[in-house]
C-alpha atoms as a PDB file:
ATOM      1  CA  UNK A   1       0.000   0.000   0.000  1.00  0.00           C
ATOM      2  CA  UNK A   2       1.466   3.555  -1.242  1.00  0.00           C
ATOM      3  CA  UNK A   3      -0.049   6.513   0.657  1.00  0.00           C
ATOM      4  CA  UNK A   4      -0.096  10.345  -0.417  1.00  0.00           C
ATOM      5  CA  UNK A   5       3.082  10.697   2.113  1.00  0.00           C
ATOM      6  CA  UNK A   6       4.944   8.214   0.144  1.00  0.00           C
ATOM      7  CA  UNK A   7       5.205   5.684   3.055  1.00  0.00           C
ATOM      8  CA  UNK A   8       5.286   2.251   2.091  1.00  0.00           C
ATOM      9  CA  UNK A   9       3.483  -0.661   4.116  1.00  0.00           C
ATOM     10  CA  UNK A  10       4.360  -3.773   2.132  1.00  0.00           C
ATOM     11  CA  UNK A  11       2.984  -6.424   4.722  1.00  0.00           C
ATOM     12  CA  UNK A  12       0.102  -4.513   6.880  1.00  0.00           C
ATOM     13  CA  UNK A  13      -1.477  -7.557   8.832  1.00  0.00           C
ATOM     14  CA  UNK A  14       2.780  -7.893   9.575  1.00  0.00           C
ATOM     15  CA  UNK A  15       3.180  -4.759  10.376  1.00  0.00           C
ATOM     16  CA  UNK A  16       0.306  -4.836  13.403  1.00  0.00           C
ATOM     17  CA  UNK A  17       1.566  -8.184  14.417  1.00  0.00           C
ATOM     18  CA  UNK A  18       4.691  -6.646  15.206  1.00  0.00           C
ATOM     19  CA  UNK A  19       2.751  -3.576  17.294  1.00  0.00           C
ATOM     20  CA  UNK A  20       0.485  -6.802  19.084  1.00  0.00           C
ATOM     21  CA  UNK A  21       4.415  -7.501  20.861  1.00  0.00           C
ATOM     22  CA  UNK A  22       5.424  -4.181  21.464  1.00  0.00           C
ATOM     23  CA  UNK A  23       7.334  -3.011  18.800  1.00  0.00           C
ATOM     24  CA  UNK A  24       6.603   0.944  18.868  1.00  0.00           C
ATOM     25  CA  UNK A  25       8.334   1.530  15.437  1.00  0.00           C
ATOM     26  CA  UNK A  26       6.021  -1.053  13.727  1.00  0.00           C
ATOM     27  CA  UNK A  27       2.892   1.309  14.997  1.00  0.00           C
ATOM     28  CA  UNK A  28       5.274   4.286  14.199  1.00  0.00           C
ATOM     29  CA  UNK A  29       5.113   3.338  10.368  1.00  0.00           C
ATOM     30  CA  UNK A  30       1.252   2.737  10.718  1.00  0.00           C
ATOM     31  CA  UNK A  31       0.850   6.430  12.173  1.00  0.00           C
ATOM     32  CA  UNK A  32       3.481   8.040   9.620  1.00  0.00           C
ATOM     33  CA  UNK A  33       1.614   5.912   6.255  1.00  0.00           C
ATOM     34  CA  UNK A  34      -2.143   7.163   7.646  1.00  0.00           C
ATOM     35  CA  UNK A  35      -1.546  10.272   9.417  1.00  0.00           C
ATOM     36  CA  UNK A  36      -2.566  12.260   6.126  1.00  0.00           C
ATOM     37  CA  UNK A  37      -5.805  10.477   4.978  1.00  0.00           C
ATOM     38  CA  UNK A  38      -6.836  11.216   8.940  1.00  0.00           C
ATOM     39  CA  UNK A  39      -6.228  14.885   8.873  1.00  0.00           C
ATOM     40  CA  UNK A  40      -8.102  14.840   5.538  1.00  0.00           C
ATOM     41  CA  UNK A  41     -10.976  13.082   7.309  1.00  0.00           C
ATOM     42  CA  UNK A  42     -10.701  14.885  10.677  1.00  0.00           C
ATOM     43  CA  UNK A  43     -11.295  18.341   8.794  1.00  0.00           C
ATOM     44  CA  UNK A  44     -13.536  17.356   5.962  1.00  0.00           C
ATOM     45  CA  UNK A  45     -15.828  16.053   8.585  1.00  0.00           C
ATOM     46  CA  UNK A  46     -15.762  19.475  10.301  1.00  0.00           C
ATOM     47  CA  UNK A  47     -12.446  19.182  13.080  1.00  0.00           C
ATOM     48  CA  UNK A  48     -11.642  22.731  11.994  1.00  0.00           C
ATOM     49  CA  UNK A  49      -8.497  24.173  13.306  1.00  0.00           C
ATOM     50  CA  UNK A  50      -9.255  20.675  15.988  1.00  0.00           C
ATOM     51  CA  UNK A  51      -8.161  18.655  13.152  1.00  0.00           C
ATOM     52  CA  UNK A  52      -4.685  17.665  14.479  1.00  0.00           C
ATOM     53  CA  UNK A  53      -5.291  16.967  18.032  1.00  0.00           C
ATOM     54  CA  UNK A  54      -8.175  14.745  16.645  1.00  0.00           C
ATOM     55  CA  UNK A  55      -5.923  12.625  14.543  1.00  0.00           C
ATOM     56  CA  UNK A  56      -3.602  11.953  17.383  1.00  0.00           C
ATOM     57  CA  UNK A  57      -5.776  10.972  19.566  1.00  0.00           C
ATOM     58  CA  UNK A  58      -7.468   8.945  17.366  1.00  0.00           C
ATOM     59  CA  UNK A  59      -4.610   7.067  17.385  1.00  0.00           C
ATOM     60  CA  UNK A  60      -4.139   6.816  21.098  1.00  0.00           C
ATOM     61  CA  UNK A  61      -7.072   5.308  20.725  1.00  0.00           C
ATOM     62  CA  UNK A  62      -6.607   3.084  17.603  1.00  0.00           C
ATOM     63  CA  UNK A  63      -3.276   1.747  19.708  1.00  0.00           C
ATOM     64  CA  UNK A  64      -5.386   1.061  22.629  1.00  0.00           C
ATOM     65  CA  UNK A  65      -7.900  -0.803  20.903  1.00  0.00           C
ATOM     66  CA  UNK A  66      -5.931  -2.428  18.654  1.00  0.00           C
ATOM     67  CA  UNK A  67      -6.685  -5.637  20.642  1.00  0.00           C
ATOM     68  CA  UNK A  68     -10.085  -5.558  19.006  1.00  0.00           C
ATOM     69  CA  UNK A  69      -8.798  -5.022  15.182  1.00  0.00           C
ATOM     70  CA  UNK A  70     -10.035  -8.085  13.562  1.00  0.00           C
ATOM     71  CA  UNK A  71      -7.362  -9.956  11.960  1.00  0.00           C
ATOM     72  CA  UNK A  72      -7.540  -9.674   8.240  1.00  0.00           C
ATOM     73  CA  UNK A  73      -9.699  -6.387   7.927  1.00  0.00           C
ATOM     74  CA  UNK A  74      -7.636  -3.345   6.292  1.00  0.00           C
ATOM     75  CA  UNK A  75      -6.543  -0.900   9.153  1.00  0.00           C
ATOM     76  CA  UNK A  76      -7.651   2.078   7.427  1.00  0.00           C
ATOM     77  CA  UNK A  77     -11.428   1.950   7.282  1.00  0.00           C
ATOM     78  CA  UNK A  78     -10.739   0.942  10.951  1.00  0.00           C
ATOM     79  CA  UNK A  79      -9.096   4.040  11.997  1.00  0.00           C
ATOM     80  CA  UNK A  80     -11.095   6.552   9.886  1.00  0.00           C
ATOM     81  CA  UNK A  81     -14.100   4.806  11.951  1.00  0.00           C
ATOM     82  CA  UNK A  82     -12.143   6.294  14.974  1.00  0.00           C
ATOM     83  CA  UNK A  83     -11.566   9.592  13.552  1.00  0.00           C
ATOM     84  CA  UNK A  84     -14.513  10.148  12.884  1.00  0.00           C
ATOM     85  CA  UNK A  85     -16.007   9.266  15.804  1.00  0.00           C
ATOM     86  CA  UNK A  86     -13.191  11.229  17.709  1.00  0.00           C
ATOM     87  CA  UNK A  87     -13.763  14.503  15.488  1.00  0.00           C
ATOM     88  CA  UNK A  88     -18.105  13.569  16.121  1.00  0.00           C
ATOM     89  CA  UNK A  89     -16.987  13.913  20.038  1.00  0.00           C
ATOM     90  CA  UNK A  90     -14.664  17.507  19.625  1.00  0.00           C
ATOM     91  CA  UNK A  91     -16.946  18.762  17.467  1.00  0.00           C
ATOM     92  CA  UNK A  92     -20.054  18.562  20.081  1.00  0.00           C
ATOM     93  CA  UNK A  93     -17.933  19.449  23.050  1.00  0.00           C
ATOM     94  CA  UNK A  94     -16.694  22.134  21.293  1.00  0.00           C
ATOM     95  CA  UNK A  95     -17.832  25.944  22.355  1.00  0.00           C
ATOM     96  CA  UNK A  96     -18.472  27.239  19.462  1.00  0.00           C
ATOM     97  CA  UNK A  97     -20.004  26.412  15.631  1.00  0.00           C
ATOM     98  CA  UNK A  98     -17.240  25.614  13.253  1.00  0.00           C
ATOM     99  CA  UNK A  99     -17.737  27.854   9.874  1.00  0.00           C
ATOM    100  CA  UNK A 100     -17.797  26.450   6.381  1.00  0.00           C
ATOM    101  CA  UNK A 101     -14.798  29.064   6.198  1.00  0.00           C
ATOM    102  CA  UNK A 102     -12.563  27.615   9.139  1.00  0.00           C
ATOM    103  CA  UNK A 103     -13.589  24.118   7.546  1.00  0.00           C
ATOM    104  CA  UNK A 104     -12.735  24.757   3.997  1.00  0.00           C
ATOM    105  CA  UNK A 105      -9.290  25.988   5.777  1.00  0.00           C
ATOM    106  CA  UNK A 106      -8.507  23.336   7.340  1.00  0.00           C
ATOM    107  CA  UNK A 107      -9.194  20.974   4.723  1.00  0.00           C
ATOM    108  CA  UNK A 108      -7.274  22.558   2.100  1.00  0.00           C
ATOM    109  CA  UNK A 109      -4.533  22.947   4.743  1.00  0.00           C
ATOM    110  CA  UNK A 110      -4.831  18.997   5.172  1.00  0.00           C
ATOM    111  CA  UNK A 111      -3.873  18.303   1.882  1.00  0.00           C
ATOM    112  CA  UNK A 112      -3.325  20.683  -1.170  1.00  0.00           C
ATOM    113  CA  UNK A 113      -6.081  19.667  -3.816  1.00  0.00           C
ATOM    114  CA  UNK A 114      -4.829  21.887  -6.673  1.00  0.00           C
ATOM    115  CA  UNK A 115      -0.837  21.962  -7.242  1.00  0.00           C
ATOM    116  CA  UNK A 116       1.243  24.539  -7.071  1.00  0.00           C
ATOM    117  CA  UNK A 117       1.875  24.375 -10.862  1.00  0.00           C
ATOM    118  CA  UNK A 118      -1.582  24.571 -11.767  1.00  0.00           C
ATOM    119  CA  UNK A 119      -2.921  27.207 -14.404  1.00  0.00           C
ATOM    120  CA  UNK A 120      -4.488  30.350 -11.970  1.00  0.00           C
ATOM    121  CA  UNK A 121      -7.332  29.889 -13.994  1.00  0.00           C
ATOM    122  CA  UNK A 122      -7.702  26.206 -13.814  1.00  0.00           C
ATOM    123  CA  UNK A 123      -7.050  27.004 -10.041  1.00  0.00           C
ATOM    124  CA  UNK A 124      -9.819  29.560  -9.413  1.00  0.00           C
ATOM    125  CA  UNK A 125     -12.314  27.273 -10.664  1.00  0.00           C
ATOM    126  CA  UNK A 126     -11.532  24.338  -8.996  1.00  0.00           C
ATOM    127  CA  UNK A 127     -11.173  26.501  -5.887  1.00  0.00           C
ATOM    128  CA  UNK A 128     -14.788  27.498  -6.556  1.00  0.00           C
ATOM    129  CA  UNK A 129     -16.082  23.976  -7.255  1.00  0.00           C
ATOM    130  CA  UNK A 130     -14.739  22.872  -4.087  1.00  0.00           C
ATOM    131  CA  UNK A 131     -16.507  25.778  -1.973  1.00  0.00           C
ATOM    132  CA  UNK A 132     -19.779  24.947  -3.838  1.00  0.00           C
ATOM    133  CA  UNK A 133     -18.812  21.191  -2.816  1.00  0.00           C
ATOM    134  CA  UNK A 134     -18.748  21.983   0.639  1.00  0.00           C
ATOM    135  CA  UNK A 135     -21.701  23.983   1.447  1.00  0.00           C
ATOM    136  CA  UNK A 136     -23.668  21.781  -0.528  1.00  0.00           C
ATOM    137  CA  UNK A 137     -22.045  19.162   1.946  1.00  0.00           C
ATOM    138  CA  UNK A 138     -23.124  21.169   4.515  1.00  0.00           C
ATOM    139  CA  UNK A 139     -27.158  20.725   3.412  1.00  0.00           C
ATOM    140  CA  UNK A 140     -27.149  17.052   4.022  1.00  0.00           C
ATOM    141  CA  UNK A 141     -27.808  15.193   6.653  1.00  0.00           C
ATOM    142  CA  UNK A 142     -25.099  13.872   8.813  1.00  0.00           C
ATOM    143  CA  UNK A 143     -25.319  10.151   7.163  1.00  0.00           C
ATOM    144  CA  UNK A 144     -25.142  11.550   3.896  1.00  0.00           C
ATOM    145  CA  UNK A 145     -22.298  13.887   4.500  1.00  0.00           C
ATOM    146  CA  UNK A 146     -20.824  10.954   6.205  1.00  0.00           C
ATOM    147  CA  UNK A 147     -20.814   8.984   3.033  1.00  0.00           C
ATOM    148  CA  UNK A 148     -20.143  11.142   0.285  1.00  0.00           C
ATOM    149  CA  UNK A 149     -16.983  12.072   2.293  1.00  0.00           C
ATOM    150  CA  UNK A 150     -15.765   8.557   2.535  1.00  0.00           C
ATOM    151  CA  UNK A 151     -16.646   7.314  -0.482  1.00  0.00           C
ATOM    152  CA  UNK A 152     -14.894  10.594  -2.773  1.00  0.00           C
ATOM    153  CA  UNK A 153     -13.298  13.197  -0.624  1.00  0.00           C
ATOM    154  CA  UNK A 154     -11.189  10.708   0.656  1.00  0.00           C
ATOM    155  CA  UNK A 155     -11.410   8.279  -1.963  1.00  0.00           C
ATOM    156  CA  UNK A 156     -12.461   5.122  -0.738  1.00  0.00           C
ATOM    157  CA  UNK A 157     -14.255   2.245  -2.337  1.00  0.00           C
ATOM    158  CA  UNK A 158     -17.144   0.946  -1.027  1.00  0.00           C
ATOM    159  CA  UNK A 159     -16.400  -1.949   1.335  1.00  0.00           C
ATOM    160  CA  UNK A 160     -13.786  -0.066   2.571  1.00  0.00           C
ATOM    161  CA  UNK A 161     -16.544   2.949   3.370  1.00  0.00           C
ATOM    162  CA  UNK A 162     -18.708   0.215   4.964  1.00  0.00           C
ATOM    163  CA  UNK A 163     -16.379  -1.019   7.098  1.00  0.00           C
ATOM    164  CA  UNK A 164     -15.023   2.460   8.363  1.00  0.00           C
ATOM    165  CA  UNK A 165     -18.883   3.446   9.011  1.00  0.00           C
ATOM    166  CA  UNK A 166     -20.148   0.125  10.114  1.00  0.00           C
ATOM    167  CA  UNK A 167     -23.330  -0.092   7.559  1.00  0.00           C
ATOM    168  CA  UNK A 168     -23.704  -2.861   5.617  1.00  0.00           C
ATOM    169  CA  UNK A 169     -22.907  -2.567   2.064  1.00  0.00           C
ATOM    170  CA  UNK A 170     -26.341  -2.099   0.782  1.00  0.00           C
ATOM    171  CA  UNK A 171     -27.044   0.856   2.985  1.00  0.00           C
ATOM    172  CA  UNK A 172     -23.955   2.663   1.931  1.00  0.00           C
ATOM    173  CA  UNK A 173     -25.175   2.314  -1.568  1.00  0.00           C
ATOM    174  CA  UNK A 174     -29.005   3.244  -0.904  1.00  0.00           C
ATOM    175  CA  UNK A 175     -27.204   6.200   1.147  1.00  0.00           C
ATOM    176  CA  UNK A 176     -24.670   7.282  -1.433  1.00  0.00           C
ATOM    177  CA  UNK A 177     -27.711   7.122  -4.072  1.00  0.00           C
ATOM    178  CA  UNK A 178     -29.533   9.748  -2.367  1.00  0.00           C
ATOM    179  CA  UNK A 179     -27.013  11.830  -1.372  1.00  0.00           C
ATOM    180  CA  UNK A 180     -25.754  12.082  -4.931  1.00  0.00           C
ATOM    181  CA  UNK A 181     -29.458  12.755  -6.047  1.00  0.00           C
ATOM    182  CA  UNK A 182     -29.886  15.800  -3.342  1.00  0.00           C
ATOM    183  CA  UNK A 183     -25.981  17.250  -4.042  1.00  0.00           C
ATOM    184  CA  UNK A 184     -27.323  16.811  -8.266  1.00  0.00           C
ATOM    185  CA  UNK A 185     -29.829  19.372  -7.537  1.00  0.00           C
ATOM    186  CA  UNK A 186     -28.310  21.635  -4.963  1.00  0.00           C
ATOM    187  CA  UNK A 187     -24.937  21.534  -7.644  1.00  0.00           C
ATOM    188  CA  UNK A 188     -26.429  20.699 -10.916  1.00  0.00           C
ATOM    189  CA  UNK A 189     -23.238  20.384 -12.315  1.00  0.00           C
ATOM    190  CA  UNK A 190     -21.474  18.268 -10.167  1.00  0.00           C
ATOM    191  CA  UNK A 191     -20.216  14.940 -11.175  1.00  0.00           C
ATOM    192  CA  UNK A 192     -18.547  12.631  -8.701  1.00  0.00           C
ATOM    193  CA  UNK A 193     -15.498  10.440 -10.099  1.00  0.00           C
ATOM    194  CA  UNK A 194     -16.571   7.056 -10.669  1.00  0.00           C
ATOM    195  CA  UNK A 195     -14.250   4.585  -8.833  1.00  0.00           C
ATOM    196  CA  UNK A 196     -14.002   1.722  -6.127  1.00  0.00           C
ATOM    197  CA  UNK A 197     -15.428  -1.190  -6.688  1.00  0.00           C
ATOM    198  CA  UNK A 198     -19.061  -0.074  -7.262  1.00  0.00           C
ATOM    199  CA  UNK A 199     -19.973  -3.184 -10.091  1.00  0.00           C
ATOM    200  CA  UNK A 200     -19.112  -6.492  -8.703  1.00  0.00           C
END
């Protein structure tokens, strides 16, 4: 498995077996090859400015329950299941209402979506889409927030968006169906990126 931070994790279910005896570099590489899809999830799923201390203690957590990681399931969905449950917690405790500004910050502080070397024009645009994005994202309910962010923001296929939410596979699809109907006519021109592994 390649992540956007370049880490490689050849061997994952070898990798936690080696953090099951102790070995606190094995769960070092874990935290180093997931750290950015967790900041991406923390503040698409409204962390804010929150979105780092989320992520680590999500993984506090993930280490401490890492008793209870079933052998053979992927460790991402896992963890994002944390996170968001983690950023859920924050985000009710916290004082104060995070804005769609201080959450389009954060997220595009996560993880550039448009490169540096990208035409201004191109840029602006994209810029645009993704504001339109997110307050659209912002008109759903919580479940279909929920799974439009797995399943595109941060890329995942569908069983892997199951397992990090804990619905079956038939409700993420009835879900995901109706979310993409109500974001079709609050952004009539938005297209998700087909992907995954949607026709089995």
């Amino acid at each position: 498995m390649r992540t956007r931070e370049g880490v490689r994790i050849v061997d994952e279910a070898a990798v936690i077996a080696r953090v099951r005896t102790g070995d606190r570099e094995a769960y070092a590489e874990l935290v180093r090859a997931h750290t950015g899809i967790a900041l991406r999830a923390a503040a698409a799923l409204g962390a804010g400015a929150d979105a780092e201390d989320v992520v680590q203690q999500a993984f506090v957590k993930a280490y401490c329950a890492l008793g209870r990681f079933k052998d053979g399931s992927a460790f991402k969905p896992w963890l994002l299941a944390i996170v968001a449950n983690e950023t859920r917690n924050t985000v009710r405790t916290a004082a104060r209402q995070r804005t769609l500004a201080g959450r389009e910050a954060a997220f595009a502080e996560a993880e550039p979506l448009i490169p540096d070397a990208a035409d201004p024009a191109v840029a602006t645009l994209e810029g645009e889409r993704r504001d339109a994005l997110l307050a659209a994202l912002d008109k759903l309910s919580e479940d279909h927030r929920l799974v439009v962010t797995y399943r595109y923001l941060l890329e995942m296929d569908e069983s892997e968006t199951a397992q990090a939410l804990g619905w079956p596979r038939g409700t993420v699809k009835s879900r995901l169906n109706r979310a993409l109907r109500r974001l079709s006519r609050l952004l009539p021109d938005f297209r998700p990126r087909e992907g995954g592994d949607e026709h089995e």
